[in-house]
Protein backbone atom coordinates (compact mmCIF):
# COMPACT_ATOMS: atom_id res chain seq x y z
CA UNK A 1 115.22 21.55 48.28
CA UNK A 2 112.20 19.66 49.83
CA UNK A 3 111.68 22.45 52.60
CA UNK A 4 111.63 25.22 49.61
CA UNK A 5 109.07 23.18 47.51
CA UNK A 6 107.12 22.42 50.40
CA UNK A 7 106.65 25.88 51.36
CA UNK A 8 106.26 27.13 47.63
CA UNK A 9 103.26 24.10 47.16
CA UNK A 10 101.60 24.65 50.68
CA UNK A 11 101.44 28.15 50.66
CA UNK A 12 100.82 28.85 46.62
CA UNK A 13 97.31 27.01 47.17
CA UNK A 14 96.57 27.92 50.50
CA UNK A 15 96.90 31.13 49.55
CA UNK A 16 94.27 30.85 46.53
CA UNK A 17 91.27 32.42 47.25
CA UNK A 18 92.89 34.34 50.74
CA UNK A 19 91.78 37.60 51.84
CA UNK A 20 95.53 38.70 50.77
CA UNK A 21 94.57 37.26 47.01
CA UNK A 22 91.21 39.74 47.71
CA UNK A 23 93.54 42.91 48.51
CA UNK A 24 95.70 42.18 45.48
CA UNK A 25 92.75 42.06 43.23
CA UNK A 26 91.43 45.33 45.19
CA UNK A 27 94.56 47.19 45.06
CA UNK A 28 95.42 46.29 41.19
CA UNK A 29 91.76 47.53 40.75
CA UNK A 30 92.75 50.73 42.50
CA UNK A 31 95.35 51.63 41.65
CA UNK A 32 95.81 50.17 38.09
CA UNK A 33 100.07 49.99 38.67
CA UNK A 34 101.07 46.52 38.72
CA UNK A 35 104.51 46.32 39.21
CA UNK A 36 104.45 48.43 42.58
CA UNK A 37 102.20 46.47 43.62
CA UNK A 38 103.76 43.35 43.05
CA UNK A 39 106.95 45.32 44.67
CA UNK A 40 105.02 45.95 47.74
CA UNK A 41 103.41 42.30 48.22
CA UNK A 42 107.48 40.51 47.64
CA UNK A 43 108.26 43.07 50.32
CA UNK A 44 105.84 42.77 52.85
CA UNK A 45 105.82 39.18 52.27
CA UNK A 46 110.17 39.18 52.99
CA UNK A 47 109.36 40.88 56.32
CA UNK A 48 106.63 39.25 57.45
CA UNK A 49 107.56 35.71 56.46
CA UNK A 50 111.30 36.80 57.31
CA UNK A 51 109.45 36.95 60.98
CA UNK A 52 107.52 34.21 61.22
CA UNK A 53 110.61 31.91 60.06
CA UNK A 54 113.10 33.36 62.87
CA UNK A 55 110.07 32.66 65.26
CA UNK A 56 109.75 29.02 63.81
CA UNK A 57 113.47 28.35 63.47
CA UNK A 58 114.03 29.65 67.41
CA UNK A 59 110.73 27.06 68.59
CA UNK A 60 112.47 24.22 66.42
CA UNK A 61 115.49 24.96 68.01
CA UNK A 62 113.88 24.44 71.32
CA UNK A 63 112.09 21.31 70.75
CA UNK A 64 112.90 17.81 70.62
CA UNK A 65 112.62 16.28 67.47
CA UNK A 66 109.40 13.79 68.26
CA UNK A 67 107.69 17.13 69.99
CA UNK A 68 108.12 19.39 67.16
CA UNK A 69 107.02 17.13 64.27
CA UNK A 70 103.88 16.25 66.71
CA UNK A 71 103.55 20.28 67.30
CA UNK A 72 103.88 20.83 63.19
CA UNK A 73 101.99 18.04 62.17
CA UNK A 74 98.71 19.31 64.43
CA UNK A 75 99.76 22.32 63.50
CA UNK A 76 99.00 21.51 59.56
CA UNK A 77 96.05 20.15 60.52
CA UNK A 78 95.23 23.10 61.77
CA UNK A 79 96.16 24.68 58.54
CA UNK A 80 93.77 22.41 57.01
CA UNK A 81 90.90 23.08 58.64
CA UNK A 82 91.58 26.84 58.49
CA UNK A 83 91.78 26.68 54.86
CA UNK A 84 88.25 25.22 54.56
CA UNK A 85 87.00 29.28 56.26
CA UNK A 86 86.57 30.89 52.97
CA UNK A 87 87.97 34.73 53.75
CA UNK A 88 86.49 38.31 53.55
CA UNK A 89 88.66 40.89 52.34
CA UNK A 90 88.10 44.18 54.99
CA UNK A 91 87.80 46.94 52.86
CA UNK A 92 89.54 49.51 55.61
CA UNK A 93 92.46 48.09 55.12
CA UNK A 94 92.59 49.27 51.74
CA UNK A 95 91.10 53.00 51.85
CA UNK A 96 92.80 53.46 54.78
CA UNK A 97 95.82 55.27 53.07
CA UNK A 98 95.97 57.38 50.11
CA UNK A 99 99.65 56.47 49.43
CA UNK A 100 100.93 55.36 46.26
CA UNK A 101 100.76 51.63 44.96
CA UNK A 102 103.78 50.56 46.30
CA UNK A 103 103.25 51.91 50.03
CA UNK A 104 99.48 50.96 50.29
CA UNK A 105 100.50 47.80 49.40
CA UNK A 106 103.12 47.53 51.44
CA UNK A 107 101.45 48.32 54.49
CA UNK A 108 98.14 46.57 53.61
CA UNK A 109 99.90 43.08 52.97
CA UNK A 110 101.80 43.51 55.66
CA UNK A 111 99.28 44.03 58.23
CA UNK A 112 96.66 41.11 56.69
CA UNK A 113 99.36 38.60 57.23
CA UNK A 114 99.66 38.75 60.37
CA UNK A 115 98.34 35.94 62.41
CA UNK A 116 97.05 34.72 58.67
CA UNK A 117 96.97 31.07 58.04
CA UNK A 118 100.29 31.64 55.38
CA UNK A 119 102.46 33.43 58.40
CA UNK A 120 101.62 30.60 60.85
CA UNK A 121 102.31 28.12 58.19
CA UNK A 122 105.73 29.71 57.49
CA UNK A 123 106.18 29.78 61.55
CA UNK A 124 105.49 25.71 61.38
CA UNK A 125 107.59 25.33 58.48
CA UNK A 126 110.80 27.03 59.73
CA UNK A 127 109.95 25.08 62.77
CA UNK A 128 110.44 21.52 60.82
CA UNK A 129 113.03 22.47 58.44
CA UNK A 130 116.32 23.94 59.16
CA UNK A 131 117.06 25.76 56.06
CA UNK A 132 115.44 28.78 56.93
CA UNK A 133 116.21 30.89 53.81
CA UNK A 134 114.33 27.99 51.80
CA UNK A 135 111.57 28.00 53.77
CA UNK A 136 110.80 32.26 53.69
CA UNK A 137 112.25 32.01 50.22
CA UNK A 138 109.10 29.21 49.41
CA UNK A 139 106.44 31.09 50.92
CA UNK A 140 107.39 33.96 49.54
CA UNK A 141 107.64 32.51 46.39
CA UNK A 142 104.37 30.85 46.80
CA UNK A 143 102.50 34.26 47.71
CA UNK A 144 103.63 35.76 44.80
CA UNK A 145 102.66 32.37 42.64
CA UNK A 146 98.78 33.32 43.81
CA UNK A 147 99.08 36.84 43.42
CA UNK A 148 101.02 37.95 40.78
CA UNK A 149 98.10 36.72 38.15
CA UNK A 150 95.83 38.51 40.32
CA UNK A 151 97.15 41.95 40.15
CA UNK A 152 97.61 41.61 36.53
CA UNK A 153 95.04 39.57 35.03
CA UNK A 154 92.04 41.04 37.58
CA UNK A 155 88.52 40.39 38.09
CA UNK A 156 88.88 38.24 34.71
CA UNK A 157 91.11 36.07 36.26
CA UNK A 158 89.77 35.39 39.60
CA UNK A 159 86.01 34.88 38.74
CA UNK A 160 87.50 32.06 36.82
CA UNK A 161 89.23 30.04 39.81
CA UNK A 162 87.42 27.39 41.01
CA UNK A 163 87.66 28.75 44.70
CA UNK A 164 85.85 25.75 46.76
CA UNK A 165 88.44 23.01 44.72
CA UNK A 166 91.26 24.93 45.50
CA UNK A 167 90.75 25.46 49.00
CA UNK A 168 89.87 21.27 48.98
CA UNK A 169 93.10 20.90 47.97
CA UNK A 170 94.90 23.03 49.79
CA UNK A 171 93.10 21.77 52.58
CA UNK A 172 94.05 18.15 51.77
CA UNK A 173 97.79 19.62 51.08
CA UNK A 174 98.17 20.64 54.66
CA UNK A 175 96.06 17.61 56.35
CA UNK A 176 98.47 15.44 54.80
CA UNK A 177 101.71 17.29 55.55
CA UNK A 178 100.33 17.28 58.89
CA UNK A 179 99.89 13.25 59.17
CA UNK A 180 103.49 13.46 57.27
CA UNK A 181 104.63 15.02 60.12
CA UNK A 182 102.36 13.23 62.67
CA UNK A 183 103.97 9.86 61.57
CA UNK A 184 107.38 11.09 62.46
CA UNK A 185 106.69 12.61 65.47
CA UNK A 186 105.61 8.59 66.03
CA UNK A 187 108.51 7.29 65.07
CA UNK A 188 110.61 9.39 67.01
CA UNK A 189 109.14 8.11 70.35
CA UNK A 190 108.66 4.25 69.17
């Protein structure tokens, strides 16, 4: 339970104010279909998450305990400071296709997660934990927790987020999962 609400917490308010919380608004704008697009973010999310985790889960495998919770905790760090870079959404990757909802979105999520701060978080995460289906199942669930009130609420909705406190907090989220982990990695070689 603690790796799923982890990964729904960390990545729900990292992912506020992302350049994938950008496309949503974009797309729902475009293409005025919310439930495809909300079909295509859960799936592109699965498969890229679904990734990342099996890529996590083999490097924890690898590691010795004290090495991976020093490699995760910097890693969060990382996170942390990352989350501070406010994003730009590149508009190519949305009028790059002239598919329907579902497949623009598809592809588009797809492709702006990778190497984005949410799919190296879910690599660290199914790195520390070992329940693997938690983990992709809490960042999933924590992409569609930012998004979902994006594609259907709009520009209404996201002129009213206060971006710079959420990405504060999310920044402060990840520093301190990141000493969390820090600590432990301590521990395991005291």
């Amino acid at each position: 339970m603690e790796a799923f609400l982890i990964s729904v917490t960390s990545i729900a308010t990292a992912e506020m104010g992302d350049r994938t919380q950008l496309l949503a608004l974009v797309l729902s704008a475009r293409y005025r279909k919310p439930w495809p697009i909300v079909a295509g973010v859960l799936c592109a999310t699965l498969a890229n998450h679904g990734v990342a985790g099996l890529i996590g889960a083999l490097l924890g495998g690898q590691l010795r305990p004290a090495l991976l919770d020093a490699a995760v905790g910097v890693s969060m760090i990382a996170m942390a400071l990352w989350t501070l870079k406010p994003d730009k959404l590149d508009q190519q990757a949305v009028s790059a296709t002239s598919a329907g909802a579902f497949v623009a979105t598809l592809i588009a999520f797809f492709v702006a997660e990778i190497g984005d701060k949410t799919q190296i978080a879910t690599v660290a995460l199914a790195a520390a934990y070992p329940n693997l289906i938690a983990v992709i199942g809490g960042t999933t669930c924590g992409m569609l927790i930012a998004n979902v009130p994006v594609i259907f609420l709009g520009n209404a909705f996201a002129h009213r987020l206060p971006l710079r406190a959420i990405h504060y907090t999310a920044a402060a989220l990840f520093a301190v999962l990141g000493v969390i982990f820090i600590v432990r990695a301590a521990q395991h070689w005291s």
